[in-house]
N, C-alpha and C. Protein backbone atom coordinates (compact mmCIF):
# COMPACT_ATOMS: atom_id res chain seq x y z
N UNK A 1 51.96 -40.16 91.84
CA UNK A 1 52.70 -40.59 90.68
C UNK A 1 53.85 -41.48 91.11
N UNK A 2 54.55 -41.32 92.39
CA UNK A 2 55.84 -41.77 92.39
C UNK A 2 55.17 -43.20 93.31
N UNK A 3 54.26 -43.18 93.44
CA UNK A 3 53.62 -44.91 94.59
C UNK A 3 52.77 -45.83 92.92
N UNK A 4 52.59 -44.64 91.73
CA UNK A 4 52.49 -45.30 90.53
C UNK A 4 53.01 -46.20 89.98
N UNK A 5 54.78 -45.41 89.57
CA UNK A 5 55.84 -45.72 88.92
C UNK A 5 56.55 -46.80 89.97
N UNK A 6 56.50 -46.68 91.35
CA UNK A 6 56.77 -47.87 92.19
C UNK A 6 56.16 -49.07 91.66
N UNK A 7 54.56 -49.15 92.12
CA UNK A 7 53.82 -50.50 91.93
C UNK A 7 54.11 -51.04 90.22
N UNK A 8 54.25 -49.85 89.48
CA UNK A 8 54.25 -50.64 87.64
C UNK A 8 55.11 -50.10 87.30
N UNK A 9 56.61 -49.61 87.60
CA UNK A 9 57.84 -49.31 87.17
C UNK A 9 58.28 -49.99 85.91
N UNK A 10 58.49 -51.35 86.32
CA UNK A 10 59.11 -52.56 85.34
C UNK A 10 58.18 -52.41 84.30
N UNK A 11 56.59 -52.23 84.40
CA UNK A 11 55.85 -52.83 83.34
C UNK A 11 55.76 -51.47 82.22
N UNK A 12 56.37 -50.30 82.30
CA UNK A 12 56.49 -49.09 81.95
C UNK A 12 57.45 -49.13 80.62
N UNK A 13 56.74 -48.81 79.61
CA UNK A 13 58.14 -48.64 78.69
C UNK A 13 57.93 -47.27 77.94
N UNK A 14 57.48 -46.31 78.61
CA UNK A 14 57.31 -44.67 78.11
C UNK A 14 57.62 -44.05 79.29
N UNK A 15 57.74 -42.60 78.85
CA UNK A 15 58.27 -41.51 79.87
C UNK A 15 56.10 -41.02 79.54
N UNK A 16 55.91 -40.61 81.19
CA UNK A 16 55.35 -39.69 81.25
C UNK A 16 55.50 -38.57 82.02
N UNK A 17 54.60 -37.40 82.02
CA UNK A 17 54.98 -36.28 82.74
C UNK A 17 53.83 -36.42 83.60
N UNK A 18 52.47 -36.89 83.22
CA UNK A 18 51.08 -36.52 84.18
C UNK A 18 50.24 -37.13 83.44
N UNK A 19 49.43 -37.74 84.10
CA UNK A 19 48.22 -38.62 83.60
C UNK A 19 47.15 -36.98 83.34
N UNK A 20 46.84 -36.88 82.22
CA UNK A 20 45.95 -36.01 82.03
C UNK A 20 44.26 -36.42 81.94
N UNK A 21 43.95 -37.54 81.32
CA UNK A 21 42.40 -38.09 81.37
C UNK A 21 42.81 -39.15 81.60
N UNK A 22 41.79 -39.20 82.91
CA UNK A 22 41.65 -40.96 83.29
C UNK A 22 40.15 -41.48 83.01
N UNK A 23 39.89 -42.58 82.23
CA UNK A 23 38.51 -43.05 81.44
C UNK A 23 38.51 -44.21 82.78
N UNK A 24 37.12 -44.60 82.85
CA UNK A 24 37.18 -45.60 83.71
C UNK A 24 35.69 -45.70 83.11
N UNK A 25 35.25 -47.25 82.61
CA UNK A 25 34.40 -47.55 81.75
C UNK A 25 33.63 -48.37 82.85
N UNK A 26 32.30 -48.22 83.76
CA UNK A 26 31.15 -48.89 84.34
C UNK A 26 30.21 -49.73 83.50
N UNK A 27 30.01 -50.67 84.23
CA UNK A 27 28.63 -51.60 83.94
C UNK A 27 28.25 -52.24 84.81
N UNK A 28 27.46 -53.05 84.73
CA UNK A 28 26.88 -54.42 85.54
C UNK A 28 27.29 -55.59 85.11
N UNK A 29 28.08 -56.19 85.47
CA UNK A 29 28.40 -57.22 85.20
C UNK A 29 27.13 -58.12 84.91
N UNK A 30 26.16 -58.13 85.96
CA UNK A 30 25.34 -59.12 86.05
C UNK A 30 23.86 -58.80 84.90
N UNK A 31 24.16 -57.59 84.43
CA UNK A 31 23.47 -57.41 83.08
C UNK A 31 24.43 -57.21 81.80
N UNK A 32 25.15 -57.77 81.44
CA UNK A 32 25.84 -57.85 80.08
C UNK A 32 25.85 -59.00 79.14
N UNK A 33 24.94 -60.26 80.06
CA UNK A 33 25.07 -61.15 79.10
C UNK A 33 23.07 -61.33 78.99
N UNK A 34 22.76 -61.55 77.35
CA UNK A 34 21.45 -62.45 77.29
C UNK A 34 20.82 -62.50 78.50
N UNK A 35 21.19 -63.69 78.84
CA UNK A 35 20.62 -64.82 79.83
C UNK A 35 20.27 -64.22 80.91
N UNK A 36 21.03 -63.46 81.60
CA UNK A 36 21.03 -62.30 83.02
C UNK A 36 20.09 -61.62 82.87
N UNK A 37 20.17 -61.06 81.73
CA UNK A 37 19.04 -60.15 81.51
C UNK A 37 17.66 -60.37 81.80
N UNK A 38 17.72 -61.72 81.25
CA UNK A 38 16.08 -62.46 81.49
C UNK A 38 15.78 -62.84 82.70
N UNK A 39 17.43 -63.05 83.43
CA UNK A 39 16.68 -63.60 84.83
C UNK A 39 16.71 -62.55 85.68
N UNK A 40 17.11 -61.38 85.46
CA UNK A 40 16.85 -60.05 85.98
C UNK A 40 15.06 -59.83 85.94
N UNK A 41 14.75 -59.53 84.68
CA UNK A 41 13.44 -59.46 84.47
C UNK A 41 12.40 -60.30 85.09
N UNK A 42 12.38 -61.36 84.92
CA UNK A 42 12.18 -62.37 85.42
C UNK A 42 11.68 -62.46 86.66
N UNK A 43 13.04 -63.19 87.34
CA UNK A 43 12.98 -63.22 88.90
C UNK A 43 12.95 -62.01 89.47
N UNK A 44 13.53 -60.92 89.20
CA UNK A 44 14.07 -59.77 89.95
C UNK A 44 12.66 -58.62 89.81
N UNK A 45 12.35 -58.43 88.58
CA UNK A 45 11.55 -57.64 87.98
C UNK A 45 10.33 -57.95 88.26
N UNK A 46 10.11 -59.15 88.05
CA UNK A 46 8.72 -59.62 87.89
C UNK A 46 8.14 -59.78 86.84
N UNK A 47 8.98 -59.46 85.63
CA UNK A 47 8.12 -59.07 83.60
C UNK A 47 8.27 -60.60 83.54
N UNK A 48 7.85 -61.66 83.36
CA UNK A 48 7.68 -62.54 82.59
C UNK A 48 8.10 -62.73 81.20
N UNK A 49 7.99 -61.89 80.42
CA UNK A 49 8.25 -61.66 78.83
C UNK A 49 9.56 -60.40 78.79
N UNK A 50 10.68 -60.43 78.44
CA UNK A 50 11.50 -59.40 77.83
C UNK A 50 10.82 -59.06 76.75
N UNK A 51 10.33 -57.47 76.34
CA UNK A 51 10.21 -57.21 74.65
C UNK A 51 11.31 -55.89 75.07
N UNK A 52 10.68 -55.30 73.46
CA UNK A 52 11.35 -54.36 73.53
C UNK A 52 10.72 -52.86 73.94
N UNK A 53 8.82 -53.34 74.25
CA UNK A 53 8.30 -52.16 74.96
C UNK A 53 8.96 -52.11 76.16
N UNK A 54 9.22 -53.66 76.75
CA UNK A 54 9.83 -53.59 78.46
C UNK A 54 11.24 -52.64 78.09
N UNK A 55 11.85 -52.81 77.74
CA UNK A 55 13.31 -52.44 77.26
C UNK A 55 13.11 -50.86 77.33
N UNK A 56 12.12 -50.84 76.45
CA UNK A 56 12.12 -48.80 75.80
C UNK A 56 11.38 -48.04 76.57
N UNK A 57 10.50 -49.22 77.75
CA UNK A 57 10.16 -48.32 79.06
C UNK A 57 11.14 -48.17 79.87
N UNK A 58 11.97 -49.09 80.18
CA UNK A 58 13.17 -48.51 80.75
C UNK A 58 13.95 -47.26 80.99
N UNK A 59 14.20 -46.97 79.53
CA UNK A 59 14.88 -46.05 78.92
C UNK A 59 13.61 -44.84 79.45
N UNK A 60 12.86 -44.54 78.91
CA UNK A 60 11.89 -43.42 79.22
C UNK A 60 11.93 -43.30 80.76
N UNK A 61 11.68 -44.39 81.30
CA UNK A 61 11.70 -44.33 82.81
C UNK A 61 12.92 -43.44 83.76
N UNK A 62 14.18 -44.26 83.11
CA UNK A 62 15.24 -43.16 83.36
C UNK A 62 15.50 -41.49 82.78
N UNK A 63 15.03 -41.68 81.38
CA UNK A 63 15.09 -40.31 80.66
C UNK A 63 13.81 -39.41 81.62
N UNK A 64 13.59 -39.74 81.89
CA UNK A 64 11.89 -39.21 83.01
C UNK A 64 13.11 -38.57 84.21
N UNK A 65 13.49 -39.45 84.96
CA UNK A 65 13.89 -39.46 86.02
C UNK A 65 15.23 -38.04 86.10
N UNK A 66 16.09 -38.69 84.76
CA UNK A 66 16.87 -37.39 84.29
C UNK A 66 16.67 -35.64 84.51
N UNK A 67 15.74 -35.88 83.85
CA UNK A 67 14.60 -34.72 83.44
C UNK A 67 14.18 -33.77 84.77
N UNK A 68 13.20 -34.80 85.54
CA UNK A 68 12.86 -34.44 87.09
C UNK A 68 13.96 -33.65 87.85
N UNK A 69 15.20 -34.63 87.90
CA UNK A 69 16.55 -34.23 88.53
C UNK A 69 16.71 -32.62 87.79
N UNK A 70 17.14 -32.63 87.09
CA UNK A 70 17.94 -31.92 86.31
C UNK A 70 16.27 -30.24 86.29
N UNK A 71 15.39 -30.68 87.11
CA UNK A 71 14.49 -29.48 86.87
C UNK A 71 14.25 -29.33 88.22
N UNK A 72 14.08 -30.59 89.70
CA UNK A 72 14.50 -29.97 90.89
C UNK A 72 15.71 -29.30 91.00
N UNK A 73 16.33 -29.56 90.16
CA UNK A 73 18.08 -28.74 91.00
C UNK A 73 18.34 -28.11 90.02
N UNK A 74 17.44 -27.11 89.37
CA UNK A 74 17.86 -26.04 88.54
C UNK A 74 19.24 -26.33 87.48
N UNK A 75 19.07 -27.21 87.09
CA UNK A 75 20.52 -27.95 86.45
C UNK A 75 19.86 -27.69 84.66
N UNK A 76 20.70 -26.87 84.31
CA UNK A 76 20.75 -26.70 82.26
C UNK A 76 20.93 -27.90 82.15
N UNK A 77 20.03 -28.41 81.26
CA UNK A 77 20.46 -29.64 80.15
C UNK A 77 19.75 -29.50 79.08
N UNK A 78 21.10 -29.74 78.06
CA UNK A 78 20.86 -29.24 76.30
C UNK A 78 20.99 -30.58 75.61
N UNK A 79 20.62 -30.11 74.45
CA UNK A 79 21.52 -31.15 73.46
C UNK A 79 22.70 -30.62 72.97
N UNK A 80 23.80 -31.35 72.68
CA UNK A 80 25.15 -30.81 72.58
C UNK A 80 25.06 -30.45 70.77
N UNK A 81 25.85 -29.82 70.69
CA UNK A 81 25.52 -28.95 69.24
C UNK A 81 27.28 -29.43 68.61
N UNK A 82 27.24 -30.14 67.28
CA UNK A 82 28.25 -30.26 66.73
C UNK A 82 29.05 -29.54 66.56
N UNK A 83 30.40 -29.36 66.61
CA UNK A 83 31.34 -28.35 66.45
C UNK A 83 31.72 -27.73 67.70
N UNK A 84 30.71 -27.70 68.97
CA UNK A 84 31.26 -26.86 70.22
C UNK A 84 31.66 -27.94 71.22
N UNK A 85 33.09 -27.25 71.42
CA UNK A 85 33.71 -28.22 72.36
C UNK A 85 32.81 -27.87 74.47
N UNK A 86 32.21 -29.08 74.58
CA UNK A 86 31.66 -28.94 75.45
C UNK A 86 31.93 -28.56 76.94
N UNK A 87 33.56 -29.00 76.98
CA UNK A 87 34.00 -28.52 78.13
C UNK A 87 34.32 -26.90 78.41
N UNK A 88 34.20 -26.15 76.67
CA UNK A 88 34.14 -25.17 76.88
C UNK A 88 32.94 -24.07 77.11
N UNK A 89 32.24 -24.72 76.57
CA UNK A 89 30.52 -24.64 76.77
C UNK A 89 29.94 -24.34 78.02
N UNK A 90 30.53 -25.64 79.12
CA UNK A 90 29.94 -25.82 80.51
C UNK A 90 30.53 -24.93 81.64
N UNK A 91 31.74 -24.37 80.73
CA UNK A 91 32.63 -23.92 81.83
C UNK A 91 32.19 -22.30 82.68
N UNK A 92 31.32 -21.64 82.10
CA UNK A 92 30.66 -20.91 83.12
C UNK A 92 30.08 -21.00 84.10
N UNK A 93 29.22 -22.57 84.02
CA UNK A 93 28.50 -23.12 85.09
C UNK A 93 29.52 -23.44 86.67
N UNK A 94 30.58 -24.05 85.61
CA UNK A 94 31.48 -25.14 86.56
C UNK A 94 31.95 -23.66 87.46
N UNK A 95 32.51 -22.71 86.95
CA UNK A 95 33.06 -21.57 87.68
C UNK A 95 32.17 -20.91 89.05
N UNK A 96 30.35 -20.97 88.52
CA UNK A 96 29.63 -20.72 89.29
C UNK A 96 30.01 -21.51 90.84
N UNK A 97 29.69 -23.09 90.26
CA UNK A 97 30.15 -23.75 91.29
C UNK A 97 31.72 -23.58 92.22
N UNK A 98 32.79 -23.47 91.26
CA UNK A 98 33.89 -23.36 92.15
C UNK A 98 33.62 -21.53 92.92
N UNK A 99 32.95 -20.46 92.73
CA UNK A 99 33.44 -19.19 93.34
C UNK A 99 32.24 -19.91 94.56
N UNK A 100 30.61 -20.35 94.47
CA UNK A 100 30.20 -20.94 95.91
C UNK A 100 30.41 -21.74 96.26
N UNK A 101 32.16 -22.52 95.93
CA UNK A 101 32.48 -23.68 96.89
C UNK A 101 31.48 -24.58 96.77
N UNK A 102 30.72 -24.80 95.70
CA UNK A 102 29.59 -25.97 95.93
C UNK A 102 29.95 -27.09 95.08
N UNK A 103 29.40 -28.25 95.32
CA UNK A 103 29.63 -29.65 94.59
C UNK A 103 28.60 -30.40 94.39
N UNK A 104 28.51 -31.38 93.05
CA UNK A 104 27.62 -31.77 92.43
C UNK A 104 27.34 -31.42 91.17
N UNK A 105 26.05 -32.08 90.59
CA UNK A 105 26.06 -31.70 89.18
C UNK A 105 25.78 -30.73 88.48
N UNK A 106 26.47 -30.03 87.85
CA UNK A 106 26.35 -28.76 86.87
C UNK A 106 25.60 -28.39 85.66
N UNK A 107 26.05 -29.59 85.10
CA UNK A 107 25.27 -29.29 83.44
C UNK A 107 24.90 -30.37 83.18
N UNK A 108 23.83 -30.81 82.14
CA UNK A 108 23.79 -31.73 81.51
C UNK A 108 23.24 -31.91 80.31
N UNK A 109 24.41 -32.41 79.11
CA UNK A 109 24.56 -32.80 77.74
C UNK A 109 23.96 -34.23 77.32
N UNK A 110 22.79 -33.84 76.60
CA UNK A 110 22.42 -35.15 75.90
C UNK A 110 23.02 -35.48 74.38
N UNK A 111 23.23 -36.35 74.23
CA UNK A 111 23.80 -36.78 72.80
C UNK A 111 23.43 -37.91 72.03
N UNK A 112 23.52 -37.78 70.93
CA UNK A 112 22.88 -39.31 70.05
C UNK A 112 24.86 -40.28 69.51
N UNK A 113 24.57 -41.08 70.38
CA UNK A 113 25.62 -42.15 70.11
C UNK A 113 25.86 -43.18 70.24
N UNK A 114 26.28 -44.15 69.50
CA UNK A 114 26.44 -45.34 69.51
C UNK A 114 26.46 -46.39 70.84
N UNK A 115 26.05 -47.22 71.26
CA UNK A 115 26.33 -47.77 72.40
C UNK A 115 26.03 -49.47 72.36
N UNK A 116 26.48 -50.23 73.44
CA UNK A 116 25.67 -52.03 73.54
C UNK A 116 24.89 -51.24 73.66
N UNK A 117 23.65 -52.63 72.91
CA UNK A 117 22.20 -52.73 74.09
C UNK A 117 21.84 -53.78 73.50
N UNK A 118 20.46 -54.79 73.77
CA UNK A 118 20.28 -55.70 73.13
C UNK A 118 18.76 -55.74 72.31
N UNK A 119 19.14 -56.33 71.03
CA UNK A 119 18.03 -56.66 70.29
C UNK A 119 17.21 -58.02 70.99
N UNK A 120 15.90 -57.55 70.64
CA UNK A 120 14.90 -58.66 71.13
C UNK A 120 13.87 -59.31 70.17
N UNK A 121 13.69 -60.58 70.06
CA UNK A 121 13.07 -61.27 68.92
C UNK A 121 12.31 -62.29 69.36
N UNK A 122 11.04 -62.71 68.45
CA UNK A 122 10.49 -63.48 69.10
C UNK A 122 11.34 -65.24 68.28
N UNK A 123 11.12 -66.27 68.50
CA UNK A 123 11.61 -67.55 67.90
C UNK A 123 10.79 -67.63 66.67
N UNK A 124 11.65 -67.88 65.69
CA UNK A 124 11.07 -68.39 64.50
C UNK A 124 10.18 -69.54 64.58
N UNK A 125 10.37 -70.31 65.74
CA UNK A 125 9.81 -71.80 65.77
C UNK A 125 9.54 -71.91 67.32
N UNK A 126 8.25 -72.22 67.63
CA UNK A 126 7.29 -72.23 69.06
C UNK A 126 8.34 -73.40 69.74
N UNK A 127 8.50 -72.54 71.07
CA UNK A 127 9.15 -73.67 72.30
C UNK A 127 8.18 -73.82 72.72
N UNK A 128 8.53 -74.49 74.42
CA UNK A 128 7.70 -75.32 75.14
C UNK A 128 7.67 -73.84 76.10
N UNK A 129 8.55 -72.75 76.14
CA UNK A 129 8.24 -71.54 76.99
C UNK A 129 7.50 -70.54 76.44
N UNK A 130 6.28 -69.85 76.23
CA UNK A 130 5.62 -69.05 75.49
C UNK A 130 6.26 -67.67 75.71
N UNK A 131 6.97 -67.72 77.00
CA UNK A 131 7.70 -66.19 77.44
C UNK A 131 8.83 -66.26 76.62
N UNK A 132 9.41 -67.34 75.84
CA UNK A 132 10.86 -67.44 75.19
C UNK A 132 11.09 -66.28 74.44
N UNK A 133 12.11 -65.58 74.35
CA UNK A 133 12.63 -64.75 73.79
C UNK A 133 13.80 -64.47 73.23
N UNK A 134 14.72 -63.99 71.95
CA UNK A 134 15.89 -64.19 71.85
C UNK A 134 16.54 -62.65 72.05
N UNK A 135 17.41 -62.63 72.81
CA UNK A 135 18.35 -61.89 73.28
C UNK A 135 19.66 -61.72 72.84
N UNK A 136 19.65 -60.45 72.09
CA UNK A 136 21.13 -60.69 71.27
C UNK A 136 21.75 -59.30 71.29
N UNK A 137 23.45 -59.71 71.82
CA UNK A 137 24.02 -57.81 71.57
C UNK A 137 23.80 -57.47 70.92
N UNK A 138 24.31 -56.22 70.60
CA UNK A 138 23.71 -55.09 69.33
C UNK A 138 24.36 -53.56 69.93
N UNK A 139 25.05 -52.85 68.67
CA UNK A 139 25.21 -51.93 68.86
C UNK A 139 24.43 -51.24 68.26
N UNK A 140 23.78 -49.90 68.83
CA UNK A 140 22.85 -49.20 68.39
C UNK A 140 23.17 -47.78 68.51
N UNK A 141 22.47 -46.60 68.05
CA UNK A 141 22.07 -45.32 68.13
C UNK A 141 21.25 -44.91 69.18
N UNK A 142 21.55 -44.21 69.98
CA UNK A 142 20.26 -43.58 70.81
C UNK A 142 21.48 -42.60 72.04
N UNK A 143 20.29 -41.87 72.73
CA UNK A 143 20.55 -40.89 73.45
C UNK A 143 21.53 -41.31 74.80
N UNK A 144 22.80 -40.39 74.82
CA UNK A 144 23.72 -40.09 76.48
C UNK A 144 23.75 -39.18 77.36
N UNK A 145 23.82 -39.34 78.07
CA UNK A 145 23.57 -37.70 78.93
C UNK A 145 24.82 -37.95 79.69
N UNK A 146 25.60 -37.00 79.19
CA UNK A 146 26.45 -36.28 79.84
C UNK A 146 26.63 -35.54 81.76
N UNK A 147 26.87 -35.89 82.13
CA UNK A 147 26.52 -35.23 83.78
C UNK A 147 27.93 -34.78 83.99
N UNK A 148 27.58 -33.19 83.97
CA UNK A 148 29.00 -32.55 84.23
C UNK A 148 28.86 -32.07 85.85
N UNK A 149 30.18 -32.80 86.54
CA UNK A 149 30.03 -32.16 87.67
C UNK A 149 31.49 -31.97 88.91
N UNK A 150 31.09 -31.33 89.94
CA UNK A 150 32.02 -31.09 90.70
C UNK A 150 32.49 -31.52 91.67
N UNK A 151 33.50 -32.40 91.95
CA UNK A 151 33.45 -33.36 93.10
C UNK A 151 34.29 -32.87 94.37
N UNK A 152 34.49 -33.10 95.35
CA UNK A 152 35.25 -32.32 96.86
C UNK A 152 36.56 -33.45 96.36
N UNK A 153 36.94 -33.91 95.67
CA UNK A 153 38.01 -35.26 95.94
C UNK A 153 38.37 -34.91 94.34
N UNK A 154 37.28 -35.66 93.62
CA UNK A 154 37.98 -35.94 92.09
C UNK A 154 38.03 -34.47 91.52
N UNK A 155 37.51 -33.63 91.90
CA UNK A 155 37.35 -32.10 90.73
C UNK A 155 36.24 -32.40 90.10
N UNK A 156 36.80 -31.57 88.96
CA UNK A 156 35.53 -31.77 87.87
C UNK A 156 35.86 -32.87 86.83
N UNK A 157 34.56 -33.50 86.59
CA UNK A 157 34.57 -34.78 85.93
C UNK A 157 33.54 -34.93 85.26
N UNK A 158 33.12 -35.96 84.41
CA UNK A 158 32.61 -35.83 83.82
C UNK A 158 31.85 -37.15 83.30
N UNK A 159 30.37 -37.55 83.77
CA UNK A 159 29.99 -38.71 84.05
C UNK A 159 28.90 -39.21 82.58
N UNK A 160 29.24 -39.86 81.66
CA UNK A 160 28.69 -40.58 80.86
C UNK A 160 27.56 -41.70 80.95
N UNK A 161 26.04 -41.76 80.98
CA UNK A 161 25.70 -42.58 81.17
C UNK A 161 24.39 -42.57 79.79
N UNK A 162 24.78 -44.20 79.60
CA UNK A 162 23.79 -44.55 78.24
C UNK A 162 22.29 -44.82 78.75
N UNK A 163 21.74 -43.91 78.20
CA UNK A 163 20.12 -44.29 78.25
C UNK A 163 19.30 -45.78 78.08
N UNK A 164 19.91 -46.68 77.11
CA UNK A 164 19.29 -47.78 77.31
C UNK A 164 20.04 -48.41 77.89
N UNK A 165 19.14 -49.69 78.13
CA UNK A 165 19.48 -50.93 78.70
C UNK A 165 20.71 -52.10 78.08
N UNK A 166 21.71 -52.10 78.67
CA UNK A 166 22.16 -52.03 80.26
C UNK A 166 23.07 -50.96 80.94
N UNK A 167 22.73 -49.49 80.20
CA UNK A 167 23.08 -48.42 80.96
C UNK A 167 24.35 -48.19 80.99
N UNK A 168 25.23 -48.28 80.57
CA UNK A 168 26.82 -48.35 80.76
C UNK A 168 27.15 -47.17 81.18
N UNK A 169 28.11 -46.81 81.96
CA UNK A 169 28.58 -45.43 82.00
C UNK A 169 29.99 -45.59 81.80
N UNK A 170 30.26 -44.02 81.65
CA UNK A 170 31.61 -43.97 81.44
C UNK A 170 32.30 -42.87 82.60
N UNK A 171 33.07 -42.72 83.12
CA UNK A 171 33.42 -41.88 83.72
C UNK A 171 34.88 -41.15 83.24
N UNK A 172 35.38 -40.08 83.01
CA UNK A 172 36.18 -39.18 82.76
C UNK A 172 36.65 -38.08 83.59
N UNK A 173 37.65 -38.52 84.06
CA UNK A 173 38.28 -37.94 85.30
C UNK A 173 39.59 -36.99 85.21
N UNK A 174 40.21 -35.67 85.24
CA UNK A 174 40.92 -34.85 85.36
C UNK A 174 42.10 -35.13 86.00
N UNK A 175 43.35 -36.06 85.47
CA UNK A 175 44.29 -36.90 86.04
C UNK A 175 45.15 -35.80 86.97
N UNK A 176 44.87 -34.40 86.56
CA UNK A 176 45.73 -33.01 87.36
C UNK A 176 45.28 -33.04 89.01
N UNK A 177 43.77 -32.95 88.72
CA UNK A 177 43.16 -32.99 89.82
C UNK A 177 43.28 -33.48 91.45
N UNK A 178 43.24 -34.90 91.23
CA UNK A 178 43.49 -35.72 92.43
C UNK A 178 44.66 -36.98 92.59
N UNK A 179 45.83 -37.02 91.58
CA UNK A 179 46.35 -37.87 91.56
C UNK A 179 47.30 -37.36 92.47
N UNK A 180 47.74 -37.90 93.57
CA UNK A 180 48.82 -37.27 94.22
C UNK A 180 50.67 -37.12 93.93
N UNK A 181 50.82 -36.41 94.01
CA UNK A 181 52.34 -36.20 93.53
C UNK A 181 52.96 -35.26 94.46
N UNK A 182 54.49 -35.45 94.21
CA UNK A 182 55.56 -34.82 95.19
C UNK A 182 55.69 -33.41 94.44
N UNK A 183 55.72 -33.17 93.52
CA UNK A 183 56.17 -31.92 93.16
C UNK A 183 55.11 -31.51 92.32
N UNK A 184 54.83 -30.21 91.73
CA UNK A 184 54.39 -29.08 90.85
C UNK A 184 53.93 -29.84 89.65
N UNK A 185 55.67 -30.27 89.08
CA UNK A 185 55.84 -30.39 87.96
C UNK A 185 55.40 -31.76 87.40
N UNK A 186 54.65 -32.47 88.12
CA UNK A 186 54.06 -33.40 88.03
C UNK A 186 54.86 -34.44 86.83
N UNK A 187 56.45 -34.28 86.98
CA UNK A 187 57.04 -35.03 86.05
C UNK A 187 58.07 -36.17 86.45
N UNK A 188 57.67 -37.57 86.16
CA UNK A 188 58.11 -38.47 86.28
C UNK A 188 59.38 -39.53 84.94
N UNK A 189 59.80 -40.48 85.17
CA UNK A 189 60.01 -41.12 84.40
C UNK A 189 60.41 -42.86 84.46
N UNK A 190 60.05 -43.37 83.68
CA UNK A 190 59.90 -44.83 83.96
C UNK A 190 60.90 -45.50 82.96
């Protein structure tokens, strides 16, 4: 906290006591726009054509992969149920892990929520590319899985990642945990 309030002192115009959630929002840069996308597929992939079967195999492909994981390593994964706060939910698991000192993933919460991804269309009017395709953001509905887990450094945290394409995650981190500080009271002021 105090090598915090050093580096961004000046730029500070609140008192805090402790960073309690730290969000830190992932992507790919090199899949967020259209165009990338195609030359991902493309060159990288090998699909010739973006649709949206390529797209929603994706998604299955990873939701597959989820699944596998989460049934080699004996790992619960539910769907999260409205009204129950989930960190209170998981927290028997997480305890398992802290009394055998073990680390890694604990639980995992699937959820239906909003996220990017992109709509795919064919051209109203024939180009000279028959693979042409239009590629457009879009926020949509569909499934997150939650990955609750235990880290030797960060604690417990809590890893967000969107099922479709381009996968975004989110990460949610326990600011008590690993932020280093001089005292207890983890109280500063700027």
């Amino acid at each position: 906290m105090e090598l915090f309030t050093k580096l961004f002192g000046d730029l500070l115009l609140f008192v805090y006591h402790c960073f309690d959630r730290i969000v830190i929002h992932g992507y790919l840069s090199g899949l967020s726009r259209p165009e990338q996308v195609v030359h991902f597929f493309r060159k990288v992939v090998g699909i010739p054509v973006v649709s949206k079967e390529i797209l929603s195999q994706r998604t299955a492909d990873y939701q597959n992969w989820v699944e596998a994981f989460a049934r080699n390593h004996n790992i619960p994964i539910e769907w999260a149920e409205k009204g129950v706060r989930k960190e209170d939910y998981v927290l028997p698991w997480l305890r398992r892990m802290t009394k055998r000192n073990a680390y890694g993933v604990y639980f995992i919460f699937k959820s239906m929520e909003q996220g990017p991804t992109f709509r795919v269309s064919v051209p109203k009017y024939p180009t000279k590319d028959p693979n042409h395709r239009i590629l457009a953001r879009q926020r949509s509905r569909f499934t997150h899985d939650y990955f609750y887990i235990r880290d030797e450094v960060l604690g417990p945290m809590v890893m967000r990642v969107a099922t479709f394409f381009p996968f975004q995650t989110t990460y949610y981190l326990n600011g008590h945990n690993f932020t280093p500080v001089k005292s207890q009271s983890c109280q500063s002021t700027a």
